[in-house]
N, C-alpha and C. Protein backbone atom coordinates (compact mmCIF):
# COMPACT_ATOMS: atom_id res chain seq x y z
N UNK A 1 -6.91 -12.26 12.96
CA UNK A 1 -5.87 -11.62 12.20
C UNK A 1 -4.78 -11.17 13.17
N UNK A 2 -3.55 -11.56 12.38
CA UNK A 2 -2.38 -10.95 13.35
C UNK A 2 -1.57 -10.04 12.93
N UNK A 3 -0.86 -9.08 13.40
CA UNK A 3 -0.59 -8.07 12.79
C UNK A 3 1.52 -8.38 13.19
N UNK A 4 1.76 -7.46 11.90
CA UNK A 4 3.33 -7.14 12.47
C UNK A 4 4.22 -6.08 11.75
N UNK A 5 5.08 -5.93 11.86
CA UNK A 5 5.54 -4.84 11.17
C UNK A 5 5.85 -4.97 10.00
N UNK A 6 5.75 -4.41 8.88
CA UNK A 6 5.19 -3.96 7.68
C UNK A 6 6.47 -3.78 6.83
N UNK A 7 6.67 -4.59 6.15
CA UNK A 7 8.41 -4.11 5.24
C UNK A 7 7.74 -3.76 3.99
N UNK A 8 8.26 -2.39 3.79
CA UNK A 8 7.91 -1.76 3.08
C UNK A 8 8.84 -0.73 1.91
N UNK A 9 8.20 -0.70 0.67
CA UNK A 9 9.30 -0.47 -0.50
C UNK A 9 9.74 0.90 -0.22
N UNK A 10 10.38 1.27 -1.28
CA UNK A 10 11.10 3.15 -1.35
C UNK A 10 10.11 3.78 -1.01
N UNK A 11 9.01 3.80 -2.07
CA UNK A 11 8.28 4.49 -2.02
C UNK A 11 7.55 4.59 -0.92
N UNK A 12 6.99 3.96 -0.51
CA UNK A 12 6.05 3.63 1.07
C UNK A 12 6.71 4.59 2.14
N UNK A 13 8.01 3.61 2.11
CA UNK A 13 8.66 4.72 3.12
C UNK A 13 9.06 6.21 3.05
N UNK A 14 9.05 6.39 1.78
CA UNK A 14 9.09 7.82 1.56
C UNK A 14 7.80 8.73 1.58
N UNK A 15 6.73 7.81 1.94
CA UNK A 15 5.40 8.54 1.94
C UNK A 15 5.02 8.77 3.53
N UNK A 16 5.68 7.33 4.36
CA UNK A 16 5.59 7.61 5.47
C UNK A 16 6.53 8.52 6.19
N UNK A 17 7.99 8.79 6.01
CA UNK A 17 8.97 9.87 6.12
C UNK A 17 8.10 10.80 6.06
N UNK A 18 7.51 11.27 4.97
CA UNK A 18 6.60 12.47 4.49
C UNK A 18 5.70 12.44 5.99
N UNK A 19 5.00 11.71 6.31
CA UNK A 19 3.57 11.88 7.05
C UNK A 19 4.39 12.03 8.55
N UNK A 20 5.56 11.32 8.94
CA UNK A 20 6.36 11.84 10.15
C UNK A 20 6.69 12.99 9.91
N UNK A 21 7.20 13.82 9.47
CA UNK A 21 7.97 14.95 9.30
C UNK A 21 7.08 15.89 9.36
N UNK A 22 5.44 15.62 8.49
CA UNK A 22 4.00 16.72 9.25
C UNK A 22 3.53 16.66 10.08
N UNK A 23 3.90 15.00 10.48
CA UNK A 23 3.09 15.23 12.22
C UNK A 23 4.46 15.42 13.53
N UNK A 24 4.95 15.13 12.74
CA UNK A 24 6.31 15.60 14.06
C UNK A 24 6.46 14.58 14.83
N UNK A 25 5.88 13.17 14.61
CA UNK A 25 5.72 11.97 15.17
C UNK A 25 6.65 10.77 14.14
N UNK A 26 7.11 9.58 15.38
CA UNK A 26 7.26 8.72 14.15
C UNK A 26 6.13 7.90 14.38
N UNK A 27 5.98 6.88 13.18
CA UNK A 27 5.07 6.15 12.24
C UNK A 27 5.17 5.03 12.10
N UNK A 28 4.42 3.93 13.01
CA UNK A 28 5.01 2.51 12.39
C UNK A 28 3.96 1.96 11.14
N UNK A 29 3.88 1.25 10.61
CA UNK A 29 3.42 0.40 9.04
C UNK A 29 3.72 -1.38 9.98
N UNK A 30 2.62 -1.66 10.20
CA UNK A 30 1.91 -2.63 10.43
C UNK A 30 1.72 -3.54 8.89
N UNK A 31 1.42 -4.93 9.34
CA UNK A 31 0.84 -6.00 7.88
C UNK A 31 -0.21 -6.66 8.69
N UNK A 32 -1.04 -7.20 8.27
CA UNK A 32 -1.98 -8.75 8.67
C UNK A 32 -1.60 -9.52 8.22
N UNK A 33 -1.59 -10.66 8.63
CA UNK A 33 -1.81 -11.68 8.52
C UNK A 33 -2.91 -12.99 9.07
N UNK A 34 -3.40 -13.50 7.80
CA UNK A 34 -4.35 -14.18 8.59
C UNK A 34 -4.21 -15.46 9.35
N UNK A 35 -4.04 -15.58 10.30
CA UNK A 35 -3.81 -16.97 11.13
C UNK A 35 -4.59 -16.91 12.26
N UNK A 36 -5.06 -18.08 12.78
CA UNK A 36 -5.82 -17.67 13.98
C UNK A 36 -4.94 -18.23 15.21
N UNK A 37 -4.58 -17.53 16.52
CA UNK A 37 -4.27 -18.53 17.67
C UNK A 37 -4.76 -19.51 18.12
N UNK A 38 -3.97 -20.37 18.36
CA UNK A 38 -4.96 -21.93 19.04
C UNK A 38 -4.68 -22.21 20.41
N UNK A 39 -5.46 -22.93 21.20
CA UNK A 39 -5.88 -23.34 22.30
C UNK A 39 -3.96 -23.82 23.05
N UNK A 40 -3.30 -23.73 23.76
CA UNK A 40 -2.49 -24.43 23.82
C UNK A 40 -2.47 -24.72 25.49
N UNK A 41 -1.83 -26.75 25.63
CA UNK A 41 -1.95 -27.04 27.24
C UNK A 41 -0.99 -26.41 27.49
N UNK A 42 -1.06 -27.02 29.21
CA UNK A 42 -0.85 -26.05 30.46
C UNK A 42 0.91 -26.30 29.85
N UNK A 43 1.44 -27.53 29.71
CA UNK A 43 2.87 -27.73 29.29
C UNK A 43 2.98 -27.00 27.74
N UNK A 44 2.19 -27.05 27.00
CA UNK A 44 2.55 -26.02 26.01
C UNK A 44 2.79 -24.86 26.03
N UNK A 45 2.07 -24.17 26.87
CA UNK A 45 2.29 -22.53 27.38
C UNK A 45 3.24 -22.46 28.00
N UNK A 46 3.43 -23.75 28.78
CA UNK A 46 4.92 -22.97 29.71
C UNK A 46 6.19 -23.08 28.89
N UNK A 47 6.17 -24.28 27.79
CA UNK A 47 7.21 -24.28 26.85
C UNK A 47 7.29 -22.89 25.61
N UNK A 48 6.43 -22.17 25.36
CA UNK A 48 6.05 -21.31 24.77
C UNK A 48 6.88 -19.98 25.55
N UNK A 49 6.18 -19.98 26.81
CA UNK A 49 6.65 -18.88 27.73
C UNK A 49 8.21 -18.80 27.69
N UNK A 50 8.34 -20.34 28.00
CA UNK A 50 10.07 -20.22 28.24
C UNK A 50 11.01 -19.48 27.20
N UNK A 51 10.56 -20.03 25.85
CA UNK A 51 10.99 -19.79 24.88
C UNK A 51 10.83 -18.09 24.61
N UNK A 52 9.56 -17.60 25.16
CA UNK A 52 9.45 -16.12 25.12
C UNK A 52 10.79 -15.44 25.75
N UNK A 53 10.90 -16.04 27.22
CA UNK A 53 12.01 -15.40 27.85
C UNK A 53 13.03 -15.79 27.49
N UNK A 54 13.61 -16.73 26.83
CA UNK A 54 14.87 -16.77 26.13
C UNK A 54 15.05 -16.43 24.80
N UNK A 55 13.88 -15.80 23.87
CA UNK A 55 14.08 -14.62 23.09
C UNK A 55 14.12 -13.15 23.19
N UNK A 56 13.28 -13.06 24.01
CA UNK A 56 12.69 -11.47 23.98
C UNK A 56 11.40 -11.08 23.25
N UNK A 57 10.78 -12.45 22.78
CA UNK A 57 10.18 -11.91 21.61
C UNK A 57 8.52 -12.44 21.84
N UNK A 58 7.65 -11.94 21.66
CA UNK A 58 6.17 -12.42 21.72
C UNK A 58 6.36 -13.60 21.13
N UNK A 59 5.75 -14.43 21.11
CA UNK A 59 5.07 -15.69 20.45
C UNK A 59 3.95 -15.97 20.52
N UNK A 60 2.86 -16.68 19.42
CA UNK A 60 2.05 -16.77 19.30
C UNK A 60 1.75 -18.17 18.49
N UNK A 61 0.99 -19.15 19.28
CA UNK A 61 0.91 -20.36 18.10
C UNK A 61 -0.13 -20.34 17.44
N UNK A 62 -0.25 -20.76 16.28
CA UNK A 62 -1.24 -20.51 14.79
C UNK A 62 -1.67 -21.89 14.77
N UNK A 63 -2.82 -21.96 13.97
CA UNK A 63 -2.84 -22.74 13.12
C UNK A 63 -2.39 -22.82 12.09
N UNK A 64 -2.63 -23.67 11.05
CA UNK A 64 -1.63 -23.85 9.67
C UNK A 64 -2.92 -24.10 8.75
């Protein structure tokens, strides 16, 4: 299972607003998703990687 951040309706967020404001903390809201990571070669990872550093962004390859 992979997880990510959680888009979430009025209400949600107004419940989580609520639960920051008692703990004096902020609050992130996470989702799953089920996909599993797969095996990837030595040229796949580095094409993967690259692509990491010219987003900024994690990547992760799934299955389908």
């Amino acid at each position: 299972m992979l997880y990510s951040l959680a888009r979430v309706d009025e209400g949600k967020l107004e419940a989580i607003r609520g639960l920051e404001r008692k703990l004096g903390k902020p609050v992130l809201a996470f989702s799953g998703w089920r996909a599993e990571p797969v095996e990837l070669s030595e040229a796949e990872l580095a094409e993967l990687r690259e692509a990491e550093k010219k987003t900024g962004l994690c990547l992760v390859a799934v299955s389908t």
